[in-house]
N, C-alpha and C. Protein backbone atom coordinates (compact mmCIF):
# COMPACT_ATOMS: atom_id res chain seq x y z
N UNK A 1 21.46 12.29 15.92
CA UNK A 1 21.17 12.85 17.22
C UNK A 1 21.89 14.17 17.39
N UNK A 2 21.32 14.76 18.13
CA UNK A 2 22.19 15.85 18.38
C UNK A 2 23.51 16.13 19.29
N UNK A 3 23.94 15.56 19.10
CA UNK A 3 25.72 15.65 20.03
C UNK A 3 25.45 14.32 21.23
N UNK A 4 24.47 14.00 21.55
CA UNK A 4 24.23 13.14 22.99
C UNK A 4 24.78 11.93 22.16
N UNK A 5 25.68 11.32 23.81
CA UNK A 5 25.95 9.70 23.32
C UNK A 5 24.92 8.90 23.45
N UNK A 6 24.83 8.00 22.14
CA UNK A 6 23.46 7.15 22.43
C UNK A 6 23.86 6.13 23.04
N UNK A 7 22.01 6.08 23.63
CA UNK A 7 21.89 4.94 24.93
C UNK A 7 20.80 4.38 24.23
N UNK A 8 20.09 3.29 24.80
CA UNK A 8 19.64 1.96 24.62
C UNK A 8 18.26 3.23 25.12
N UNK A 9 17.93 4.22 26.43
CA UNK A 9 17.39 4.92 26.73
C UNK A 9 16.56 6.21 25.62
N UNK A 10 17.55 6.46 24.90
CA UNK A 10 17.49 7.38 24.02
C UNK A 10 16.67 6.92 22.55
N UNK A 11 17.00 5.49 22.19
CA UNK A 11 16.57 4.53 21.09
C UNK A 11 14.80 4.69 21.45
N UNK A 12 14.84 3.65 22.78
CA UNK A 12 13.60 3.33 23.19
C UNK A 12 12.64 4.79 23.14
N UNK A 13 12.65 6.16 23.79
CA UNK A 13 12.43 6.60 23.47
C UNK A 13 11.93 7.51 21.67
N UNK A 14 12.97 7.61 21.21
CA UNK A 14 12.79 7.98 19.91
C UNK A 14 11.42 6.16 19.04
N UNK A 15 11.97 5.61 19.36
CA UNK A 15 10.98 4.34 19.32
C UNK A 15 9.55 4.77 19.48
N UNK A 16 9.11 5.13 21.06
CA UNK A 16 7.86 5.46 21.25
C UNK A 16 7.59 6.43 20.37
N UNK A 17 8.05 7.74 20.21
CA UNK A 17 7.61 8.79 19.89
C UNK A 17 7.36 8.51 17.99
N UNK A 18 8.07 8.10 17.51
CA UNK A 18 7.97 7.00 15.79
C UNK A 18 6.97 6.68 16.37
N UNK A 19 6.21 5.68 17.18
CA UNK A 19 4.57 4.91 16.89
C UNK A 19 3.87 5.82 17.33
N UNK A 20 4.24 6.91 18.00
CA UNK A 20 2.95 8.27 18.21
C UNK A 20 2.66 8.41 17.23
N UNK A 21 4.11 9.05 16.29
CA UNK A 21 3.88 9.66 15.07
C UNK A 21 2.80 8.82 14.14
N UNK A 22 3.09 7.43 14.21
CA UNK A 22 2.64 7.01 13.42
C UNK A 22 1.02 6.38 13.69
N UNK A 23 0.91 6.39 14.64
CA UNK A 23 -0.27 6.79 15.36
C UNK A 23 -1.60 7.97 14.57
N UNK A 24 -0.82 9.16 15.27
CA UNK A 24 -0.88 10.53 15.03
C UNK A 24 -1.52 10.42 13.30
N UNK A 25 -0.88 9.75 12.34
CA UNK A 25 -0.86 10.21 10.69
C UNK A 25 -1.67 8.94 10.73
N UNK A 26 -2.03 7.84 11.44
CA UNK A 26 -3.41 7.14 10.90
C UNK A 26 -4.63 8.06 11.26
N UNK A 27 -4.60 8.33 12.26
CA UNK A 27 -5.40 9.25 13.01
C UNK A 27 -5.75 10.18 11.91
N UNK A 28 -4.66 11.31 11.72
CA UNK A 28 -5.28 11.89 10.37
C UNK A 28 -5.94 11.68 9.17
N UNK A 29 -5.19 10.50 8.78
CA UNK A 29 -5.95 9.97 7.61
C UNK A 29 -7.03 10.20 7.92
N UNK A 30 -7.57 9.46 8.42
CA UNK A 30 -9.28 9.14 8.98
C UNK A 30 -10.05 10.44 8.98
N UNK A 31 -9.06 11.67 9.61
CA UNK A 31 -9.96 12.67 9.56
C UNK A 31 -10.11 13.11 8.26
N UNK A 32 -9.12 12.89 7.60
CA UNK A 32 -9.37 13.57 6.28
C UNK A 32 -10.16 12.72 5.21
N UNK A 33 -10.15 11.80 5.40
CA UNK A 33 -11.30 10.79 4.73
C UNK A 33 -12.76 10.98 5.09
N UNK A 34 -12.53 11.43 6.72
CA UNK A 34 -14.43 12.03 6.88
C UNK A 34 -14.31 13.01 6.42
N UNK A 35 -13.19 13.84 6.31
CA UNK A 35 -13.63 15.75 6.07
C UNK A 35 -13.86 15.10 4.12
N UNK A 36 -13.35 14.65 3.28
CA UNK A 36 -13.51 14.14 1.96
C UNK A 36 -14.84 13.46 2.04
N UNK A 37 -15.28 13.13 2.90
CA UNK A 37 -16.25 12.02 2.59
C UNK A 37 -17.84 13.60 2.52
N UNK A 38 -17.39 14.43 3.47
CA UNK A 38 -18.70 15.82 4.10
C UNK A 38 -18.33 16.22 2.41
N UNK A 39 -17.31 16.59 2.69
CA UNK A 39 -17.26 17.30 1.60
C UNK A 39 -17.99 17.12 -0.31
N UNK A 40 -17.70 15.37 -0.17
CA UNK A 40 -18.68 15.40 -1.24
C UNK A 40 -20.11 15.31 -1.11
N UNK A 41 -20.28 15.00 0.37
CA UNK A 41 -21.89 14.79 0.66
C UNK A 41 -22.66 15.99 -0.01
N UNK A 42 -21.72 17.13 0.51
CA UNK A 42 -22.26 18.59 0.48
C UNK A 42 -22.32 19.09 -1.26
N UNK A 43 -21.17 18.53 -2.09
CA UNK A 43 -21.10 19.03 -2.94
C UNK A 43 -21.91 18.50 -3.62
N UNK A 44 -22.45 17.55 -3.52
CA UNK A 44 -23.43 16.56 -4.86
C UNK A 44 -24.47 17.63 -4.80
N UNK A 45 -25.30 18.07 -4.00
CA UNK A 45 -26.31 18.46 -4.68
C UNK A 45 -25.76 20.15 -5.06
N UNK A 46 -24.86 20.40 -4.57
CA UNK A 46 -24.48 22.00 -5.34
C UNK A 46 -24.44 21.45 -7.24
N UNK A 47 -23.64 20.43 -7.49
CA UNK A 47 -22.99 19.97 -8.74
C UNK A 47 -24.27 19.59 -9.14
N UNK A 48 -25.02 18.93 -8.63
CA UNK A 48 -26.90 18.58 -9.09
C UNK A 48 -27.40 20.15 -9.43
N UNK A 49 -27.34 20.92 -8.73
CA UNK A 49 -28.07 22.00 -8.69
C UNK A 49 -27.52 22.88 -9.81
N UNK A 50 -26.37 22.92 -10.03
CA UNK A 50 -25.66 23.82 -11.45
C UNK A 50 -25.67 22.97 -12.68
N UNK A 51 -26.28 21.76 -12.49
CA UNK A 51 -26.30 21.20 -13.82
C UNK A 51 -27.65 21.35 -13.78
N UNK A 52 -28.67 21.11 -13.08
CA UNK A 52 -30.11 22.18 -13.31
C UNK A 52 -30.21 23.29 -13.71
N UNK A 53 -29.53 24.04 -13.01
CA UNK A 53 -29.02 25.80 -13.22
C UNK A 53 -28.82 25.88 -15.06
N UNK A 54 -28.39 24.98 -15.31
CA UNK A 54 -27.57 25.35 -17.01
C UNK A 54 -29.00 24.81 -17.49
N UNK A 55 -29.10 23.32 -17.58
CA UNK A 55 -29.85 23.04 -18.00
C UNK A 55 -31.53 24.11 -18.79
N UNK A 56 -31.78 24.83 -17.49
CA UNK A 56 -32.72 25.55 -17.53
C UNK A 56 -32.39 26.61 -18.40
N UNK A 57 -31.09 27.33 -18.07
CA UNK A 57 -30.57 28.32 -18.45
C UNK A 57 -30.47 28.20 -20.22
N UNK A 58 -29.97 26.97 -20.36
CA UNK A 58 -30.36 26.87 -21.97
C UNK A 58 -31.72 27.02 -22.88
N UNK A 59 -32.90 26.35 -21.79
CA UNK A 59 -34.44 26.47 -22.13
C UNK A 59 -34.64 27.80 -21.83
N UNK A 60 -34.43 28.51 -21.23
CA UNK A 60 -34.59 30.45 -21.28
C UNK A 60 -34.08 31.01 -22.06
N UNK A 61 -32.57 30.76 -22.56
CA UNK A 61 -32.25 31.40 -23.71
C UNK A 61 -32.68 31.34 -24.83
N UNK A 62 -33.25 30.00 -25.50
CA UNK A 62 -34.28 29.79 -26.33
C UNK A 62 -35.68 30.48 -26.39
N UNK A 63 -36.37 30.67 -24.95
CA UNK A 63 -37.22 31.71 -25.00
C UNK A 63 -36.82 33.13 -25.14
N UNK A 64 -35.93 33.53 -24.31
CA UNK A 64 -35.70 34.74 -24.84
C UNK A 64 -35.21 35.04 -26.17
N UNK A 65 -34.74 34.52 -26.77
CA UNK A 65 -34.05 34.59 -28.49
C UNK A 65 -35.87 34.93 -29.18
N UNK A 66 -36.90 33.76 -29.22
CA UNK A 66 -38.19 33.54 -29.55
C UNK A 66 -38.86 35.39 -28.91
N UNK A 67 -38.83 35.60 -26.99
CA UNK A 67 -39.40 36.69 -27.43
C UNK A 67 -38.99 38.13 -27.69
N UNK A 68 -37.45 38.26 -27.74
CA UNK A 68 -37.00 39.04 -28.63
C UNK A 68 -37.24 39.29 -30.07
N UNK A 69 -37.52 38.33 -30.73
CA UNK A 69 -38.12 38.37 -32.22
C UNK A 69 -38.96 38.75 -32.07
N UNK A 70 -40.01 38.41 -31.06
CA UNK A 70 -41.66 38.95 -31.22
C UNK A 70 -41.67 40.50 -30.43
N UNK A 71 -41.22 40.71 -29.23
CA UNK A 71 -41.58 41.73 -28.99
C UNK A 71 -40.34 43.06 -28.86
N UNK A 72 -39.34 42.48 -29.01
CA UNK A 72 -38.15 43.65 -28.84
C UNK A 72 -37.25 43.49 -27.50
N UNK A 73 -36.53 44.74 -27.86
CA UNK A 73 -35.70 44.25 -26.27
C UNK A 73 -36.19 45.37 -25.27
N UNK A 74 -36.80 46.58 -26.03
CA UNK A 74 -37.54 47.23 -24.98
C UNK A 74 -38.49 46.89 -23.98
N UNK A 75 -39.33 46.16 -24.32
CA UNK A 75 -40.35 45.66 -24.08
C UNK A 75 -40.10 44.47 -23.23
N UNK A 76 -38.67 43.87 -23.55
CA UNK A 76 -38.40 43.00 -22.09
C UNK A 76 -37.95 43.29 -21.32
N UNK A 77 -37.20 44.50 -21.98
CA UNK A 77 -35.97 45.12 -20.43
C UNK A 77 -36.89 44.96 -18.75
N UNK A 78 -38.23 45.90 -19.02
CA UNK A 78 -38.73 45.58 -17.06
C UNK A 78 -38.90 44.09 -16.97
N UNK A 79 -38.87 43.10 -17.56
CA UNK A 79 -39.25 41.67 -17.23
C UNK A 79 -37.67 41.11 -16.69
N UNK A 80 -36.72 41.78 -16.86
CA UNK A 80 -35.20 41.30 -16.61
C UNK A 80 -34.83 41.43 -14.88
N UNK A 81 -35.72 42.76 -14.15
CA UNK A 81 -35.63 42.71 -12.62
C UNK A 81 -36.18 41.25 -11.71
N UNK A 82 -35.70 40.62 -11.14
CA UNK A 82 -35.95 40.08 -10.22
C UNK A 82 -37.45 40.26 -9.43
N UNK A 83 -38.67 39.64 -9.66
CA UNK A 83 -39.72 40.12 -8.68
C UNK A 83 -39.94 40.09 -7.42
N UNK A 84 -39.06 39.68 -6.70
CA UNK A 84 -38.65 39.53 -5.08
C UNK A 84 -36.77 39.28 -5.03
N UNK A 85 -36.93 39.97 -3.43
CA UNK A 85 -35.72 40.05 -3.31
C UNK A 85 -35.07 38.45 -3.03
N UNK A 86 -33.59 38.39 -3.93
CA UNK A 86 -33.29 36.75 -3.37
C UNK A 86 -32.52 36.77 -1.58
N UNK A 87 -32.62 35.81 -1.03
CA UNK A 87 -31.80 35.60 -0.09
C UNK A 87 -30.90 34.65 0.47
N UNK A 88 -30.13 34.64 1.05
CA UNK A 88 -29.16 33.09 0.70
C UNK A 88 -28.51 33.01 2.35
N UNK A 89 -28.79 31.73 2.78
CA UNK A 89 -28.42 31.46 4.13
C UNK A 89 -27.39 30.82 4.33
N UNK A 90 -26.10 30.96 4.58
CA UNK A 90 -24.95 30.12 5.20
C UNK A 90 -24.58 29.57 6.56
N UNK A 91 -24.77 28.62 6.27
CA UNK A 91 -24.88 27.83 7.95
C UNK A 91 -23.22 27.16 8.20
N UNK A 92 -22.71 27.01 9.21
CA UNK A 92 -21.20 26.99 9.51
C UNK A 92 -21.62 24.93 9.62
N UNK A 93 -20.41 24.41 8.63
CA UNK A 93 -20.55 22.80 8.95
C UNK A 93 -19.98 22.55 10.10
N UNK A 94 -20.66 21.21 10.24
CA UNK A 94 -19.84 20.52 11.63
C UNK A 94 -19.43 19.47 11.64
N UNK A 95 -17.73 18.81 11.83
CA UNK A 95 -17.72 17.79 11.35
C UNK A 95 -16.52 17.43 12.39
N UNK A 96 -16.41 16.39 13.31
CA UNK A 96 -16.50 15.45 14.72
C UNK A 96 -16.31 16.79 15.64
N UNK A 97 -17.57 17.13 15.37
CA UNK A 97 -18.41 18.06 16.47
C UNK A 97 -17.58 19.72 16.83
N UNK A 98 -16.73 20.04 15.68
CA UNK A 98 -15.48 21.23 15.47
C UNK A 98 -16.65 21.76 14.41
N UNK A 99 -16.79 23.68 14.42
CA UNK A 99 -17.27 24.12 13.11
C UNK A 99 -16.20 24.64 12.56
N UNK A 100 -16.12 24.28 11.30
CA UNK A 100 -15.26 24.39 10.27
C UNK A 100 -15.84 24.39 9.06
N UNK A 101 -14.94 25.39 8.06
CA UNK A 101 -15.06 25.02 6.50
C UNK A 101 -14.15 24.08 6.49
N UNK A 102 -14.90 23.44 5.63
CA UNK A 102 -14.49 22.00 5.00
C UNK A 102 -13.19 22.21 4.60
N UNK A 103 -12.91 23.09 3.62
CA UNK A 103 -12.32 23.06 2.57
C UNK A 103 -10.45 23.47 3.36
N UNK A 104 -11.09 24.57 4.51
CA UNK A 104 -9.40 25.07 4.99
C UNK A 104 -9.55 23.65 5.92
N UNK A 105 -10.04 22.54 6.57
CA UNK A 105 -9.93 22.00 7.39
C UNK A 105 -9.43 20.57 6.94
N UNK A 106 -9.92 20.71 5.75
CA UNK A 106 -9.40 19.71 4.90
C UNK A 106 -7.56 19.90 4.49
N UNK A 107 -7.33 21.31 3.88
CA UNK A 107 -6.28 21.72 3.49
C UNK A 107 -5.03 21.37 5.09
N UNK A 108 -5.49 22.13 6.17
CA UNK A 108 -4.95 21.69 7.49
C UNK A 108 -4.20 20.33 7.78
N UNK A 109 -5.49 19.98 7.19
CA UNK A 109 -5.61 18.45 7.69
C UNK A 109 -4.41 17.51 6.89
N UNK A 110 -4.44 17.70 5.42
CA UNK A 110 -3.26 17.40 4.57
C UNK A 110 -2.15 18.31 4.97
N UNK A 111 -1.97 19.04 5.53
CA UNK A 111 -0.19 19.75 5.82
C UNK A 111 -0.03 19.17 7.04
N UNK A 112 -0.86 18.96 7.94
CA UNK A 112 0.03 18.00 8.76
C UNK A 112 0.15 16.44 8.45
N UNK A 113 -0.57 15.84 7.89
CA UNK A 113 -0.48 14.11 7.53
C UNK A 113 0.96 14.57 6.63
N UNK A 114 1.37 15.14 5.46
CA UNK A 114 2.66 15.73 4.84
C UNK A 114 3.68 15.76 5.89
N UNK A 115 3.38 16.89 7.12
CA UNK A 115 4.56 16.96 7.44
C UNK A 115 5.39 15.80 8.31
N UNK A 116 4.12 15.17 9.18
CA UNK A 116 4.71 13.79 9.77
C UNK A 116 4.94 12.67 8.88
N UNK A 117 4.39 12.24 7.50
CA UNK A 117 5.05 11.85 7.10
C UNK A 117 6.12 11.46 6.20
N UNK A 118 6.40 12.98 5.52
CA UNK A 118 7.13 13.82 4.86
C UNK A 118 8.97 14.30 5.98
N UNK A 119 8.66 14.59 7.02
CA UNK A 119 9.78 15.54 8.13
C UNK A 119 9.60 14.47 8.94
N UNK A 120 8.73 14.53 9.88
CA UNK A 120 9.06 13.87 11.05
C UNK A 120 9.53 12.43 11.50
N UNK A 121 8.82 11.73 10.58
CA UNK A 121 8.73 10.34 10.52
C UNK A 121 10.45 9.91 10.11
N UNK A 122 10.58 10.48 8.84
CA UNK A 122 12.18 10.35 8.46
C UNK A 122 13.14 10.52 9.20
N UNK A 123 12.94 11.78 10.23
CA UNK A 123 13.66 12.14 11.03
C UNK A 123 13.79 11.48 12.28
N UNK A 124 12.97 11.10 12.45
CA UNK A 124 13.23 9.88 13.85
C UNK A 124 13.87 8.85 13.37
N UNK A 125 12.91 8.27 12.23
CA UNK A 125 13.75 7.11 11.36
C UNK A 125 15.38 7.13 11.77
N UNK A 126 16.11 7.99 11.06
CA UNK A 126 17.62 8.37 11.30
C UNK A 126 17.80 8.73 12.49
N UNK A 127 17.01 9.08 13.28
CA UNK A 127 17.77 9.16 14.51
C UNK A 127 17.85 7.73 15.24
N UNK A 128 16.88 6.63 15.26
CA UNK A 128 16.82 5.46 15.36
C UNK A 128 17.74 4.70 14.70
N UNK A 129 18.30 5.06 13.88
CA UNK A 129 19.60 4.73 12.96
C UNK A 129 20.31 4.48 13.37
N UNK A 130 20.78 5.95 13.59
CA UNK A 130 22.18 6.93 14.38
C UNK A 130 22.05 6.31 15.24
N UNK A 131 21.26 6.01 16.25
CA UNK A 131 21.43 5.84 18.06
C UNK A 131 21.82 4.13 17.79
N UNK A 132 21.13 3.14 17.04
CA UNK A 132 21.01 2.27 16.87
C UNK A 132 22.77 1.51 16.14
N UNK A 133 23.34 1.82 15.66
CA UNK A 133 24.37 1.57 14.80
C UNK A 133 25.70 1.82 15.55
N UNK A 134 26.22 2.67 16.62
CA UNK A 134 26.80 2.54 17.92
C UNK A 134 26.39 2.11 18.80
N UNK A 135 25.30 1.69 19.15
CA UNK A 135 24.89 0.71 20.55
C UNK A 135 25.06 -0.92 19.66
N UNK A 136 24.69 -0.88 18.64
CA UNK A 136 25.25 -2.42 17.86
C UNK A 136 26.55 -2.85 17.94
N UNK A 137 27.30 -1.58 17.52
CA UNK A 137 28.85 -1.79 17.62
C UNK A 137 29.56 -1.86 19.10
N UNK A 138 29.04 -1.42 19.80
CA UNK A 138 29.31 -1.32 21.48
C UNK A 138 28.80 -2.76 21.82
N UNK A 139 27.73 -3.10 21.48
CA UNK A 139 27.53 -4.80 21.65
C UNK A 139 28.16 -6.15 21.22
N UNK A 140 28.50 -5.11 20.02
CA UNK A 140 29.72 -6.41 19.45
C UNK A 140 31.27 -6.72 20.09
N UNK A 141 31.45 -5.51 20.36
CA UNK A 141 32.73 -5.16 21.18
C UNK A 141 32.51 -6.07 22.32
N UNK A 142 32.00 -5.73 23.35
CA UNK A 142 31.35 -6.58 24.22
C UNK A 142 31.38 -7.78 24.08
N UNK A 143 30.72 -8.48 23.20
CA UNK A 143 30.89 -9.97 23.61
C UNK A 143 31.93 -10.47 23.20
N UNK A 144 32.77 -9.54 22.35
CA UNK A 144 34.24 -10.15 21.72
C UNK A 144 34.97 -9.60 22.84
N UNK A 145 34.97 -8.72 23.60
CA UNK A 145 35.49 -8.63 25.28
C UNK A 145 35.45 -9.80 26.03
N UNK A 146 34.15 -10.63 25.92
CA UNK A 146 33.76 -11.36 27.20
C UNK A 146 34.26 -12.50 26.39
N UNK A 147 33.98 -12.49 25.26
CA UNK A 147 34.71 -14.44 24.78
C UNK A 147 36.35 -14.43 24.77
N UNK A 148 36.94 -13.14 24.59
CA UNK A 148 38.13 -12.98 25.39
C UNK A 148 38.94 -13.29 26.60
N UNK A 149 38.15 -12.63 27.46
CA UNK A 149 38.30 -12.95 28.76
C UNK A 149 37.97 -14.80 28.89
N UNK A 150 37.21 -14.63 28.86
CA UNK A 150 36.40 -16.09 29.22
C UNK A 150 37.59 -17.00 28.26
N UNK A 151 38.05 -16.85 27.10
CA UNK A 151 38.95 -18.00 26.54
C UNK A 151 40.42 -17.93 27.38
N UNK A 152 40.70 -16.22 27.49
CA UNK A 152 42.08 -16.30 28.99
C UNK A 152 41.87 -17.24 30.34
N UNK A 153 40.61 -17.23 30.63
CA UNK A 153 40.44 -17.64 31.63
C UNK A 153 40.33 -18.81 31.98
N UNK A 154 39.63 -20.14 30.93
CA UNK A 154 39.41 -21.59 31.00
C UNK A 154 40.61 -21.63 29.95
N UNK A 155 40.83 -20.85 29.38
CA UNK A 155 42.13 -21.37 28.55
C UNK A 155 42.16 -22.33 27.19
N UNK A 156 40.75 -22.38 26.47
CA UNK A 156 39.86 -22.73 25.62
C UNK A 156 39.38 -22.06 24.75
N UNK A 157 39.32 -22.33 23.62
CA UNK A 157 38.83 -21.62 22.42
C UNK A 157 36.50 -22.08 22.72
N UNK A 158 36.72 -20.48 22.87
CA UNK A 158 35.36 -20.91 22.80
C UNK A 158 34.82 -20.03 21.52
N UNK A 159 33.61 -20.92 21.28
CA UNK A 159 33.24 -20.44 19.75
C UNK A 159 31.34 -19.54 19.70
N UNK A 160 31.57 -19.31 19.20
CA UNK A 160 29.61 -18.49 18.97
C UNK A 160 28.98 -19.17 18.43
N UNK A 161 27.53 -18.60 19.56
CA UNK A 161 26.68 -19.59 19.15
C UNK A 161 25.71 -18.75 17.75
């Protein structure tokens, strides 16, 4: 703790704020298991699509090797332009209804599940410690106060239960 004498007040608190935390880092998980889960949705057919991409790409190089032998490389060079222009559309994902790239939202998403339960979590931990380990000892004191008193007083050894 930081310099404050601990109280039973101070515990309970640091208490709640530990099951936020821990709250908080199930919570994340989850998001990052849907943002993992988009993320491969999205990627299968890119990873489908570049193993087509090669695929093909190997059956063209075979033709071109074939009509380089037959006709030259002059003679293919104008066949090498593109006959229409390409165009390529990027649409922004959406994922529990936030647009985001996946990929920084994902990254986000792991530095904080890290830091709560990497920093924060530990750190309450010990402070729950700390606060906890003088209010124990202040309790023990205590009832060895009161079975004190109480044996001065009936004049009897009394014993724990």
């Amino acid at each position: 703790m930081s310099g404050a004498a601990p109280t039973r007040m101070g515990l309970l608190r640091a208490r709640r704020r530990l099951d936020r935390v821990r709250k908080g880092v199930d919570l994340l998980h989850r998001k990052r298991e849907a943002l993992v889960r988009e993320l491969f949705h999205l990627a299968r057919p890119a990873a489908d699509a570049r193993s087509a991409i090669a695929e093909g790409a190997a059956h063209a190089y075979e033709a071109l090797l074939e009509a380089l032998a037959v006709d030259g490389g002059t003679a293919l060079r104008p066949l090498g332009w593109p006959a229409r222009e390409l165009k390529v559309e990027v649409r922004p994902a959406q994922v529990w209804g936030l647009a985001v790239t996946l990929g920084e939202a994902l990254s986000q998403t792991s530095r904080q599940v890290n830091t709560l339960e990497r920093r924060v979590s530990p750190g309450l931990e010990h402070q729950i410690a700390t606060t906890r380990r003088p209010l124990d000892e202040r309790e023990r004191e205590e009832h060895l106060r009161l079975r004190h008193l109480l044996r001065r007083r009936t004049g009897k050894d009394v014993s724990t239960k």
